[in-house]
PDB file of N, CA and C in Angstrom:
ATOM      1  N   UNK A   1       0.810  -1.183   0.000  1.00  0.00           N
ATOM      2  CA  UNK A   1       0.000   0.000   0.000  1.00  0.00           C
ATOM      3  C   UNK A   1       0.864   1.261   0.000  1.00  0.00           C
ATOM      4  N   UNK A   2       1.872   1.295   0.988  1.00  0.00           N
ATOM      5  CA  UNK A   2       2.890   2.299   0.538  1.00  0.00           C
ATOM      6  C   UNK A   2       3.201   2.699  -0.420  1.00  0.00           C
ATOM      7  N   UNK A   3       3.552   1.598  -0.941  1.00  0.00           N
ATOM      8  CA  UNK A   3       4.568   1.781  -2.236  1.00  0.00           C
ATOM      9  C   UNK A   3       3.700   2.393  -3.576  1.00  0.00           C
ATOM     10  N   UNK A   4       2.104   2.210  -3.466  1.00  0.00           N
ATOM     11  CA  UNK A   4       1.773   2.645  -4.663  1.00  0.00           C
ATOM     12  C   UNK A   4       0.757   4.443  -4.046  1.00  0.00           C
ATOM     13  N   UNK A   5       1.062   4.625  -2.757  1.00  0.00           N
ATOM     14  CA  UNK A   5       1.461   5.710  -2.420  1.00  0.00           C
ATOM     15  C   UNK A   5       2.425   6.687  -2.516  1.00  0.00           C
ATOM     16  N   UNK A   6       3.673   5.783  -2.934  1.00  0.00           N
ATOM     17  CA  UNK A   6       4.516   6.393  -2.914  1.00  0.00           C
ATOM     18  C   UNK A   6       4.619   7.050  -4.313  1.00  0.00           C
ATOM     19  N   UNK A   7       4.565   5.723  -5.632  1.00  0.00           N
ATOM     20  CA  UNK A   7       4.316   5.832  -6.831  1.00  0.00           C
ATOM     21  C   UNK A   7       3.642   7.248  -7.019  1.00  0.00           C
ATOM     22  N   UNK A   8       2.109   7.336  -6.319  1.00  0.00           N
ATOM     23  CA  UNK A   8       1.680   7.687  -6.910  1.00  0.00           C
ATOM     24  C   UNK A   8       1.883   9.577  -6.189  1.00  0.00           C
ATOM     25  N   UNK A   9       2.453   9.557  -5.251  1.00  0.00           N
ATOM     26  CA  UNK A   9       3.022  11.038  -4.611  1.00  0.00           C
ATOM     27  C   UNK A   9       4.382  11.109  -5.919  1.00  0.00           C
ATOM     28  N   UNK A  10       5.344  10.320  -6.324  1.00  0.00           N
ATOM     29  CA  UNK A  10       6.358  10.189  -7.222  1.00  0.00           C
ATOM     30  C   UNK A  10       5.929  11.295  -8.721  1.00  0.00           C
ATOM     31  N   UNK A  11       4.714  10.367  -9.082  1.00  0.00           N
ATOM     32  CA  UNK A  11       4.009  10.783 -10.522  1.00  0.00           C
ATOM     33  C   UNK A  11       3.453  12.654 -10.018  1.00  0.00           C
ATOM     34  N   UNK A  12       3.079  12.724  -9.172  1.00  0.00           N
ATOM     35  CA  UNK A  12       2.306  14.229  -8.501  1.00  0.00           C
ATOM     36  C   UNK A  12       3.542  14.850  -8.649  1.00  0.00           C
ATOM     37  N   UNK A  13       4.446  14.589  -8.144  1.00  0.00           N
ATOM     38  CA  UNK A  13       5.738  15.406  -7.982  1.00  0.00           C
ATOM     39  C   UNK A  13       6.335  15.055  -9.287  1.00  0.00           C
ATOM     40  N   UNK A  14       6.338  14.554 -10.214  1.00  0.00           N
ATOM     41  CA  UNK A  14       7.156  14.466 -11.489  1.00  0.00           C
ATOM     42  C   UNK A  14       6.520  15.679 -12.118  1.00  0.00           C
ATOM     43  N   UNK A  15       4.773  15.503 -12.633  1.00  0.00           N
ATOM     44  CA  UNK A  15       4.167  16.357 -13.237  1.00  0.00           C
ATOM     45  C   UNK A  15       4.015  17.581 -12.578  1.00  0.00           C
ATOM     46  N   UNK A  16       4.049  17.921 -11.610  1.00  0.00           N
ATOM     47  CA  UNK A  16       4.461  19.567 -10.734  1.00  0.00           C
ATOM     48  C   UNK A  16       5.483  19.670 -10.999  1.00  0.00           C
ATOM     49  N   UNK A  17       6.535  18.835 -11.099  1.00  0.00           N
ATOM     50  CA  UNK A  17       8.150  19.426 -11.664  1.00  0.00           C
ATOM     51  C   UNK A  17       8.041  19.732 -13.007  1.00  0.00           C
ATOM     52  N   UNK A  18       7.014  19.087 -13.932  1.00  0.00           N
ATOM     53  CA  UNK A  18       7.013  19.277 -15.254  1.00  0.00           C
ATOM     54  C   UNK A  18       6.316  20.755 -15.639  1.00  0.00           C
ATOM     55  N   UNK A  19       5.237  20.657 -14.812  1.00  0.00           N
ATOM     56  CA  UNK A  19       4.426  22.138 -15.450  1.00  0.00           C
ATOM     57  C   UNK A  19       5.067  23.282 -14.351  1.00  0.00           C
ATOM     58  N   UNK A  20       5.974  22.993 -13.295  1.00  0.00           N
ATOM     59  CA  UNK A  20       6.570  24.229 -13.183  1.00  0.00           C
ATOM     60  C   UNK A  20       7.427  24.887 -14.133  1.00  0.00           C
ATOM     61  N   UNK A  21       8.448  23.603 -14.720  1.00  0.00           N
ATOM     62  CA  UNK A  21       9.591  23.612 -15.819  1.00  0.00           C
ATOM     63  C   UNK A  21       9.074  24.346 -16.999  1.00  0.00           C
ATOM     64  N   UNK A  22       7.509  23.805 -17.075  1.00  0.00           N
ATOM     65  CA  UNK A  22       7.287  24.923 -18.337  1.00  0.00           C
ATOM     66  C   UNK A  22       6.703  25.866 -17.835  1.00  0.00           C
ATOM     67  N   UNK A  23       6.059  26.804 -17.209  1.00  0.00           N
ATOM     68  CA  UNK A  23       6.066  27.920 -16.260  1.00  0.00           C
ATOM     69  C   UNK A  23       7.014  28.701 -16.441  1.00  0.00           C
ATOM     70  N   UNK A  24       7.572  27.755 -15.923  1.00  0.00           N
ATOM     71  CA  UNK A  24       9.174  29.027 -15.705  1.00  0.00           C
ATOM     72  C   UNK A  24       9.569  29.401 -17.645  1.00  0.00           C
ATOM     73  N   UNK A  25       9.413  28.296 -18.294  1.00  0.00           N
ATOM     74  CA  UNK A  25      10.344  29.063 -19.477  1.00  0.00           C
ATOM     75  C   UNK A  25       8.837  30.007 -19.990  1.00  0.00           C
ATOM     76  N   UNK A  26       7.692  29.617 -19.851  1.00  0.00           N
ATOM     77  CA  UNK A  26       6.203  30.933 -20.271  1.00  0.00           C
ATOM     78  C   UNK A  26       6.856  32.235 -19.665  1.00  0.00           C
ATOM     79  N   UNK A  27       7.326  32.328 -18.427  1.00  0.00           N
ATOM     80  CA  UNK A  27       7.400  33.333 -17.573  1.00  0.00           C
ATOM     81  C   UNK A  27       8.791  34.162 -18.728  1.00  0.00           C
ATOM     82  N   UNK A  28       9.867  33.241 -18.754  1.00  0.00           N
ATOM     83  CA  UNK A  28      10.914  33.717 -18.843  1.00  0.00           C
ATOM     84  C   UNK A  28      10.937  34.330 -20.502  1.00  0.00           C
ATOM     85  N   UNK A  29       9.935  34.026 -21.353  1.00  0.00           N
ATOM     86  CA  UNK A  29       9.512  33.945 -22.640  1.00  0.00           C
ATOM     87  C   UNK A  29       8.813  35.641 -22.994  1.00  0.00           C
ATOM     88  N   UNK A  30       8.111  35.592 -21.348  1.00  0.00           N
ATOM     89  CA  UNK A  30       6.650  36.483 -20.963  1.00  0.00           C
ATOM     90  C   UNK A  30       7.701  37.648 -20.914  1.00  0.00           C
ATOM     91  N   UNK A  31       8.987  37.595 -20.030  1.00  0.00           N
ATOM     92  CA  UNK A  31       9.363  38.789 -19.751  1.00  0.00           C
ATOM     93  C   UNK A  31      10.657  39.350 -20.527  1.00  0.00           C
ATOM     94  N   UNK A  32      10.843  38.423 -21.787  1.00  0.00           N
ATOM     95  CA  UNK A  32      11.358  39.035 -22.853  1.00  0.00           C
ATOM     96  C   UNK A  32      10.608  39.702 -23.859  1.00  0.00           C
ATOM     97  N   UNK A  33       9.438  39.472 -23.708  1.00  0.00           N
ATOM     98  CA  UNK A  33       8.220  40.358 -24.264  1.00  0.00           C
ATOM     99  C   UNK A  33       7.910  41.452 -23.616  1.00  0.00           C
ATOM    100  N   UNK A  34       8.043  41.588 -22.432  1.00  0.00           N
ATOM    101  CA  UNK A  34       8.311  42.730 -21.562  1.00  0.00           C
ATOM    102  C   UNK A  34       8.886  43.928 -21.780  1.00  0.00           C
ATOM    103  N   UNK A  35      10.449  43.258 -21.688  1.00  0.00           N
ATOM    104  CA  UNK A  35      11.645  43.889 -22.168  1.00  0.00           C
ATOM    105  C   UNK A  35      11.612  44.784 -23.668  1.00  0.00           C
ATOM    106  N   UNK A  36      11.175  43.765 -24.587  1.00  0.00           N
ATOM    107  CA  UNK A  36      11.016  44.410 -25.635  1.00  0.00           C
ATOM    108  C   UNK A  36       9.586  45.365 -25.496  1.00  0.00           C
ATOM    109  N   UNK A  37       8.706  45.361 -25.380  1.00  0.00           N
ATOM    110  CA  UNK A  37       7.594  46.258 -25.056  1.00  0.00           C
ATOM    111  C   UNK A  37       7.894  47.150 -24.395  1.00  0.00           C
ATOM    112  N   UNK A  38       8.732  47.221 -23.146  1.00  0.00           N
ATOM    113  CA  UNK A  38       9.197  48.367 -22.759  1.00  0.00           C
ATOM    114  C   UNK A  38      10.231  49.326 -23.616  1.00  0.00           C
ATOM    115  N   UNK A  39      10.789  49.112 -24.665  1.00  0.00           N
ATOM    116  CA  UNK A  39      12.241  48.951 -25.455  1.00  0.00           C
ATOM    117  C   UNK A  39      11.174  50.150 -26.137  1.00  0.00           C
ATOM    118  N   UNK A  40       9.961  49.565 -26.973  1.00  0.00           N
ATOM    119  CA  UNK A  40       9.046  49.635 -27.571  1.00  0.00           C
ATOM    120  C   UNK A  40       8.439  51.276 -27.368  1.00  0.00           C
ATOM    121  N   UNK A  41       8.507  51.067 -26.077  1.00  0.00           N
ATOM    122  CA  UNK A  41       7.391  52.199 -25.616  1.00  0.00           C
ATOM    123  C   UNK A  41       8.393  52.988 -25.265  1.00  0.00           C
ATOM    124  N   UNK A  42       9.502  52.925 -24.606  1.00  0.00           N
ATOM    125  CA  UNK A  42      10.645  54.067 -24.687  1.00  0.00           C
ATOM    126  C   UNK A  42      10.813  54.739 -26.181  1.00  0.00           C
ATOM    127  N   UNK A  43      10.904  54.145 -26.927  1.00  0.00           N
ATOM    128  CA  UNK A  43      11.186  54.319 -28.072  1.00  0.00           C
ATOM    129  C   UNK A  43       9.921  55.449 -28.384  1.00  0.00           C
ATOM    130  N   UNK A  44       8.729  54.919 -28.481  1.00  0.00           N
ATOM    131  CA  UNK A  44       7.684  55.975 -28.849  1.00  0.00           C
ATOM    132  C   UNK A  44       7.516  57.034 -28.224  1.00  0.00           C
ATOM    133  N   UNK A  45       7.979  56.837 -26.726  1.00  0.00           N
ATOM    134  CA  UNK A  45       7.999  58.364 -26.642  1.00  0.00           C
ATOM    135  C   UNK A  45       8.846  59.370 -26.351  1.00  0.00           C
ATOM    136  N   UNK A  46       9.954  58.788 -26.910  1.00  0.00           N
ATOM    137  CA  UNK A  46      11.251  59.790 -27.548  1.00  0.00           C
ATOM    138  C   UNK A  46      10.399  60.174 -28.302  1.00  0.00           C
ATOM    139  N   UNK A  47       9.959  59.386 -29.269  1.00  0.00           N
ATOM    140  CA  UNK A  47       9.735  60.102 -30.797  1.00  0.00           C
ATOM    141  C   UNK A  47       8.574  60.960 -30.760  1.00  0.00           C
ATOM    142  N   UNK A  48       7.796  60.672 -29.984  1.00  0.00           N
ATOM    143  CA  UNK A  48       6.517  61.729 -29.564  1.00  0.00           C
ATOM    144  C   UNK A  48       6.859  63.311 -29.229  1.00  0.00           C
ATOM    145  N   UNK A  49       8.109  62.968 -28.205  1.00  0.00           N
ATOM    146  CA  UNK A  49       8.873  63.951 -27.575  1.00  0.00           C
ATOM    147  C   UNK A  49       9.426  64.990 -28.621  1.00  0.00           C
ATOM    148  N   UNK A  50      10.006  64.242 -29.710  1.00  0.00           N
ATOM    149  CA  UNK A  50      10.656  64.608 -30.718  1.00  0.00           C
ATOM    150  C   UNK A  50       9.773  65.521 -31.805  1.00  0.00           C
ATOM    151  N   UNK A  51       8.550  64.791 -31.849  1.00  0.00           N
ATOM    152  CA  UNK A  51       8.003  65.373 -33.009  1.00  0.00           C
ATOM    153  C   UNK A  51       7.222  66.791 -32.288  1.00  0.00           C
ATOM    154  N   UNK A  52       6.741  66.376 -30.801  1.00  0.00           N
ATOM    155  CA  UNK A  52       6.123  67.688 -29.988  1.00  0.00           C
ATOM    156  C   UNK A  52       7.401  68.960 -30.329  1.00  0.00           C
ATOM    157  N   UNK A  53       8.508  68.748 -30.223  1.00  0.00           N
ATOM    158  CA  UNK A  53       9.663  69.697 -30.402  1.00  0.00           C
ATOM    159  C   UNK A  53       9.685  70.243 -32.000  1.00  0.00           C
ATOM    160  N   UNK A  54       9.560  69.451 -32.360  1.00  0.00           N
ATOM    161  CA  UNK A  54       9.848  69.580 -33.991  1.00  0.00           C
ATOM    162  C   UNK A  54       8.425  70.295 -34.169  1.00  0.00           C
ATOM    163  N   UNK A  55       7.112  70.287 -34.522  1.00  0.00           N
ATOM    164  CA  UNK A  55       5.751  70.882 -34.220  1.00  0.00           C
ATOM    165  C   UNK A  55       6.238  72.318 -34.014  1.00  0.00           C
ATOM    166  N   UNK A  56       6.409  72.650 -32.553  1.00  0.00           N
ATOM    167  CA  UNK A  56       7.063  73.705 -31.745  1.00  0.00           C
ATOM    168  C   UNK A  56       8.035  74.525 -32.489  1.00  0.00           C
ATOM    169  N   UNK A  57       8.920  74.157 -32.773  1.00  0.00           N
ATOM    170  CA  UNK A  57      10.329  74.912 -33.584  1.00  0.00           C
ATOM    171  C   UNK A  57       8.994  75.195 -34.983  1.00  0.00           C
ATOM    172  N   UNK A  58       8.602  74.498 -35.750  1.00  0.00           N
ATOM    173  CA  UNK A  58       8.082  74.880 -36.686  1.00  0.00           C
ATOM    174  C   UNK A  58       6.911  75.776 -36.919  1.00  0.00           C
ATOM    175  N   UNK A  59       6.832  75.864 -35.644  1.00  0.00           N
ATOM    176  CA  UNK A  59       5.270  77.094 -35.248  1.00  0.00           C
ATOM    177  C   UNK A  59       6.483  78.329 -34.985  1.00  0.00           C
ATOM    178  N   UNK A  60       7.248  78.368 -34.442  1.00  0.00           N
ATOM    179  CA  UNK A  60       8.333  79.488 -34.344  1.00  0.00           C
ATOM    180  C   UNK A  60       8.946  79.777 -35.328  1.00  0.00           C
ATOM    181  N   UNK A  61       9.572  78.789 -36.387  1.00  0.00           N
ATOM    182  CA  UNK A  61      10.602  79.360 -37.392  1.00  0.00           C
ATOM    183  C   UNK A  61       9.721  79.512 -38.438  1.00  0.00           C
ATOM    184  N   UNK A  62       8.042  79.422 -38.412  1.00  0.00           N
ATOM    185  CA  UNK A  62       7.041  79.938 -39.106  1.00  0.00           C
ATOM    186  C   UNK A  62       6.918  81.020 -38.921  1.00  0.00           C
ATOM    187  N   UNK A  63       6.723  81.133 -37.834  1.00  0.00           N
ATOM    188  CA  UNK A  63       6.460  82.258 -37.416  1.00  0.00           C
ATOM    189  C   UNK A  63       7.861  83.832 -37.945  1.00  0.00           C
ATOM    190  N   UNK A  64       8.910  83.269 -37.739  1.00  0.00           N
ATOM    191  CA  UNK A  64      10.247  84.139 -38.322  1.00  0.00           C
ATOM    192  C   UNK A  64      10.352  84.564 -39.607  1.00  0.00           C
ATOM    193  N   UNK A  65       9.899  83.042 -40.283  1.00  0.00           N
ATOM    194  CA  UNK A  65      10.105  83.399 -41.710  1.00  0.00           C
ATOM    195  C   UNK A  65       8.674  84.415 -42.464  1.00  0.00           C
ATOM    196  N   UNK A  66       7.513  83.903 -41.645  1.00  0.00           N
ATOM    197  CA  UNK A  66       6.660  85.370 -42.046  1.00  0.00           C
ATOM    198  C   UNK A  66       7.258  87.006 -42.108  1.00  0.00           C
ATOM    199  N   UNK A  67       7.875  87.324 -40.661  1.00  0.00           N
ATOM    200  CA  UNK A  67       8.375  88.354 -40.550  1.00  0.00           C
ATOM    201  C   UNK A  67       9.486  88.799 -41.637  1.00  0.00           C
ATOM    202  N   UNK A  68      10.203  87.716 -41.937  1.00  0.00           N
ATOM    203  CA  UNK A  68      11.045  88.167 -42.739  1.00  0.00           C
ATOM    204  C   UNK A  68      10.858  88.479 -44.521  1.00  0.00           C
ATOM    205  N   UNK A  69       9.293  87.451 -44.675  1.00  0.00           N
ATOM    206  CA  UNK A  69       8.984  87.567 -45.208  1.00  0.00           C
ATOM    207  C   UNK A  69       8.545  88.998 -45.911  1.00  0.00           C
ATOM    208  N   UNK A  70       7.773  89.795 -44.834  1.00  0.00           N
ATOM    209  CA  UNK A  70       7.220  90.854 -44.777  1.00  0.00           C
ATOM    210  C   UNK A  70       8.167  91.604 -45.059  1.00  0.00           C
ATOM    211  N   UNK A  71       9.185  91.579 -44.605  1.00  0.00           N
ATOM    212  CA  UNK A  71      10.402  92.797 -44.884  1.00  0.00           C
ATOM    213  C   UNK A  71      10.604  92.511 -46.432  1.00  0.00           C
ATOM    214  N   UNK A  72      11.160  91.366 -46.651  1.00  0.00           N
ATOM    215  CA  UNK A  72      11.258  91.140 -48.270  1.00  0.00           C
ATOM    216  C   UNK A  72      10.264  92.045 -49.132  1.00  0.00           C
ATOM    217  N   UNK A  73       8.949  91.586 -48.683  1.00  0.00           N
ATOM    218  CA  UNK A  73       8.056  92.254 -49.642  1.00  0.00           C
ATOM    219  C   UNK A  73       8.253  94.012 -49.406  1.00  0.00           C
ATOM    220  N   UNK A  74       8.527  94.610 -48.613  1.00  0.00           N
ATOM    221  CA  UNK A  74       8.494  95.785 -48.094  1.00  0.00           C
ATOM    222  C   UNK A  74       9.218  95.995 -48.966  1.00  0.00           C
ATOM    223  N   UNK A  75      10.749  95.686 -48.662  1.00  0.00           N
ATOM    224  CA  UNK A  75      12.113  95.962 -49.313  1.00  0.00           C
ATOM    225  C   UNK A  75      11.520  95.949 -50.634  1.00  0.00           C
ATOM    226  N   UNK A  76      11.240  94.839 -51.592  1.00  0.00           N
ATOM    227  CA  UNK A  76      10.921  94.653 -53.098  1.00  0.00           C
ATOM    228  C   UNK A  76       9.899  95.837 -53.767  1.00  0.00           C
ATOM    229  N   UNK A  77       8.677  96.150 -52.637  1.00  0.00           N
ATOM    230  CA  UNK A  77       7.690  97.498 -52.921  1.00  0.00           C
ATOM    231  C   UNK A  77       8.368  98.695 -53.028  1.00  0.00           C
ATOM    232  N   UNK A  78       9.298  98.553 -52.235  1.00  0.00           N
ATOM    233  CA  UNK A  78      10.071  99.988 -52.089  1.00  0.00           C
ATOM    234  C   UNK A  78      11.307 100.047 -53.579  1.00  0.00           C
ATOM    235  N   UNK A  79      11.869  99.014 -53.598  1.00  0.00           N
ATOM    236  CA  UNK A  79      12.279  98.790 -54.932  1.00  0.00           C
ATOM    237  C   UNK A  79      11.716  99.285 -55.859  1.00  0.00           C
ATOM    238  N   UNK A  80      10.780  98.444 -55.960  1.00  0.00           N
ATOM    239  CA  UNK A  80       9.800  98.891 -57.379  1.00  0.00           C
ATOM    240  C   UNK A  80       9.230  99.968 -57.543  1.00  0.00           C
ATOM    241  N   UNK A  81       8.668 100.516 -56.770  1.00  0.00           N
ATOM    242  CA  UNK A  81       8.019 101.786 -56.637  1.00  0.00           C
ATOM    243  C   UNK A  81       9.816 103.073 -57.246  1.00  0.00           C
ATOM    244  N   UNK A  82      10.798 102.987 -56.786  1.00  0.00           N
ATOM    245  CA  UNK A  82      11.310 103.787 -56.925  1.00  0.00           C
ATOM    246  C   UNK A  82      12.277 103.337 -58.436  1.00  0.00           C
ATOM    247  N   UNK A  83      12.135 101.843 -58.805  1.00  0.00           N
ATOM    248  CA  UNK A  83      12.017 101.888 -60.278  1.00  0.00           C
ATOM    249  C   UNK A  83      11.311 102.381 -61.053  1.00  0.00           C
ATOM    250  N   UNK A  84       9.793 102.280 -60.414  1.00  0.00           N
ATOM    251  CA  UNK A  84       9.005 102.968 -61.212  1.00  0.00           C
ATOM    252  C   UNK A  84       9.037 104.432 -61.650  1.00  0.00           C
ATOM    253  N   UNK A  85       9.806 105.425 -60.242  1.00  0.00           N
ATOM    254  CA  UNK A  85       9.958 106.560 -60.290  1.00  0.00           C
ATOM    255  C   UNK A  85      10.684 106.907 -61.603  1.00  0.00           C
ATOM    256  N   UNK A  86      12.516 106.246 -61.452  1.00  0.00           N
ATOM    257  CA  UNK A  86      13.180 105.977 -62.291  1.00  0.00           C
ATOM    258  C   UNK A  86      13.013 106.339 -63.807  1.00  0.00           C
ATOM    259  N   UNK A  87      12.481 105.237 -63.826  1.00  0.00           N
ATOM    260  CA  UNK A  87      11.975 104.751 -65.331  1.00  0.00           C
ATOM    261  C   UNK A  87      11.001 106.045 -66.018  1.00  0.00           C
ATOM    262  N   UNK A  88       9.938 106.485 -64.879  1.00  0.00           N
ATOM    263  CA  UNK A  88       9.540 107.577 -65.367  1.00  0.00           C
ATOM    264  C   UNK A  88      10.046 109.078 -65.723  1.00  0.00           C
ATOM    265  N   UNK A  89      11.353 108.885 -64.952  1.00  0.00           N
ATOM    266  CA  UNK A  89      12.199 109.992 -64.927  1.00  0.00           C
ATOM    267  C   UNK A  89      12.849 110.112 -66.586  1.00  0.00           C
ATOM    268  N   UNK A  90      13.412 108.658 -66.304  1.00  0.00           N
ATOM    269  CA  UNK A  90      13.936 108.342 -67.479  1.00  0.00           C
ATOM    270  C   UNK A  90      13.261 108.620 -69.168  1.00  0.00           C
ATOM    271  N   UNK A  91      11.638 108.510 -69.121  1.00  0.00           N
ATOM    272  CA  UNK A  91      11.000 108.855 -70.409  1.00  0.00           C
ATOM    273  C   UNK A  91      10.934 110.279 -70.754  1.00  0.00           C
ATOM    274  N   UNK A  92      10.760 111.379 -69.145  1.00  0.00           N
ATOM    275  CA  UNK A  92      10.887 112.087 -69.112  1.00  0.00           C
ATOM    276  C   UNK A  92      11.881 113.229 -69.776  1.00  0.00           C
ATOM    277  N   UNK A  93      13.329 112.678 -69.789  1.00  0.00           N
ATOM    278  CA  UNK A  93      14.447 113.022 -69.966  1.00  0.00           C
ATOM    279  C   UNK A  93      14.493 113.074 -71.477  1.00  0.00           C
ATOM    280  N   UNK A  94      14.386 111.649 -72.343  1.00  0.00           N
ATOM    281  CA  UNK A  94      13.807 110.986 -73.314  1.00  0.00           C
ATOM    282  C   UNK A  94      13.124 112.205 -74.474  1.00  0.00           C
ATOM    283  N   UNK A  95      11.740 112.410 -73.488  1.00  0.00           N
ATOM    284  CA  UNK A  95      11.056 112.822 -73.866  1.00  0.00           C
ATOM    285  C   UNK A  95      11.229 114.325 -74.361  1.00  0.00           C
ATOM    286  N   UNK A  96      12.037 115.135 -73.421  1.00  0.00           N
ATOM    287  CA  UNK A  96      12.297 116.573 -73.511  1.00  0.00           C
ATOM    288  C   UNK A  96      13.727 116.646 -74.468  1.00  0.00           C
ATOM    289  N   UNK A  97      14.392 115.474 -74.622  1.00  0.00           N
ATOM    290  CA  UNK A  97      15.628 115.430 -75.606  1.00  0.00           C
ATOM    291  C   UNK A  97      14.753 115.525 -76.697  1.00  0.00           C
ATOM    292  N   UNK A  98      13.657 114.489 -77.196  1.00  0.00           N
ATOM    293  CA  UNK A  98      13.335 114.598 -78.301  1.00  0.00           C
ATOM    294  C   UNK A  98      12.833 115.909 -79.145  1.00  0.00           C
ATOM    295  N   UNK A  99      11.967 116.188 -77.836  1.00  0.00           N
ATOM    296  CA  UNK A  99      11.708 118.264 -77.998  1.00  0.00           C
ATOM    297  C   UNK A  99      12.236 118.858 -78.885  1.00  0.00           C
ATOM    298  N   UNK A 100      13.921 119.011 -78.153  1.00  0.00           N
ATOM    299  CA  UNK A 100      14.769 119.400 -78.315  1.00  0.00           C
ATOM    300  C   UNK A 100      15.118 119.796 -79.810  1.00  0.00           C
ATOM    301  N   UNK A 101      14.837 120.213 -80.663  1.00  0.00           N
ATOM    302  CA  UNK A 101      15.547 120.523 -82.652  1.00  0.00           C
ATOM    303  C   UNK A 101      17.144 119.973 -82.684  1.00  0.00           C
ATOM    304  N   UNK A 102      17.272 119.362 -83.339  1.00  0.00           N
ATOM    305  CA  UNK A 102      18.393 119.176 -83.664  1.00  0.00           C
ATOM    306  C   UNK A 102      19.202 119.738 -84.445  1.00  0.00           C
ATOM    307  N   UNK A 103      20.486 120.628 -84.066  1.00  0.00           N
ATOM    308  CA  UNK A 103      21.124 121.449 -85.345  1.00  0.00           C
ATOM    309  C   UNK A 103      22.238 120.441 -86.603  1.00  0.00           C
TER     310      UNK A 103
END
């Protein structure tokens, strides 16, 4: 009677050694999935971090290049306008040479 007590405590304790054995490698499987998921999620939110910055700088160096924009156009109006003067000066000149009789 022992003995197939014993057997049968033997077989209990074989198969608890067995499904701990695989346990442990689920677990050890589980928390290299972990690892990488954490790897994972560091990763995303650098890049979140990154693009919130990048967003940011680009609402600002939008913002610069309008201004500078504005001067350009200023500068170019003011240009033109005093080509325009120019040029009118110029027909002007033109114009009163032609007047002019030639001897």
């Amino acid at each position: 009677m022992s003995s197939l007590a014993n057997t049968v405590l033997f077989l209990a304790l074989v198969t608890t050694s067995i499904m701990v054995a695989v346990m442990y490698r689920k677990l050890r499987k589980l928390d290299r999935y972990h690892a990488e998921y954490q790897q994972i999620f560091d990763k995303t939110g650098a890049a979140l971090v990154t693009a919130q910055n990048a967003v940011a700088n680009f609402g600002t160096e939008g913002k610069e290049t309008l201004v500078l924009l504005g001067q350009r156009i200023e500068e170019a109006q003011a240009i033109a306008t005093r080509l325009e003067h120019l040029t009118h000066e110029a027909r002007l000149q033109i114009q009163s040479r032609s007047d002019i009789p030639h001897a």
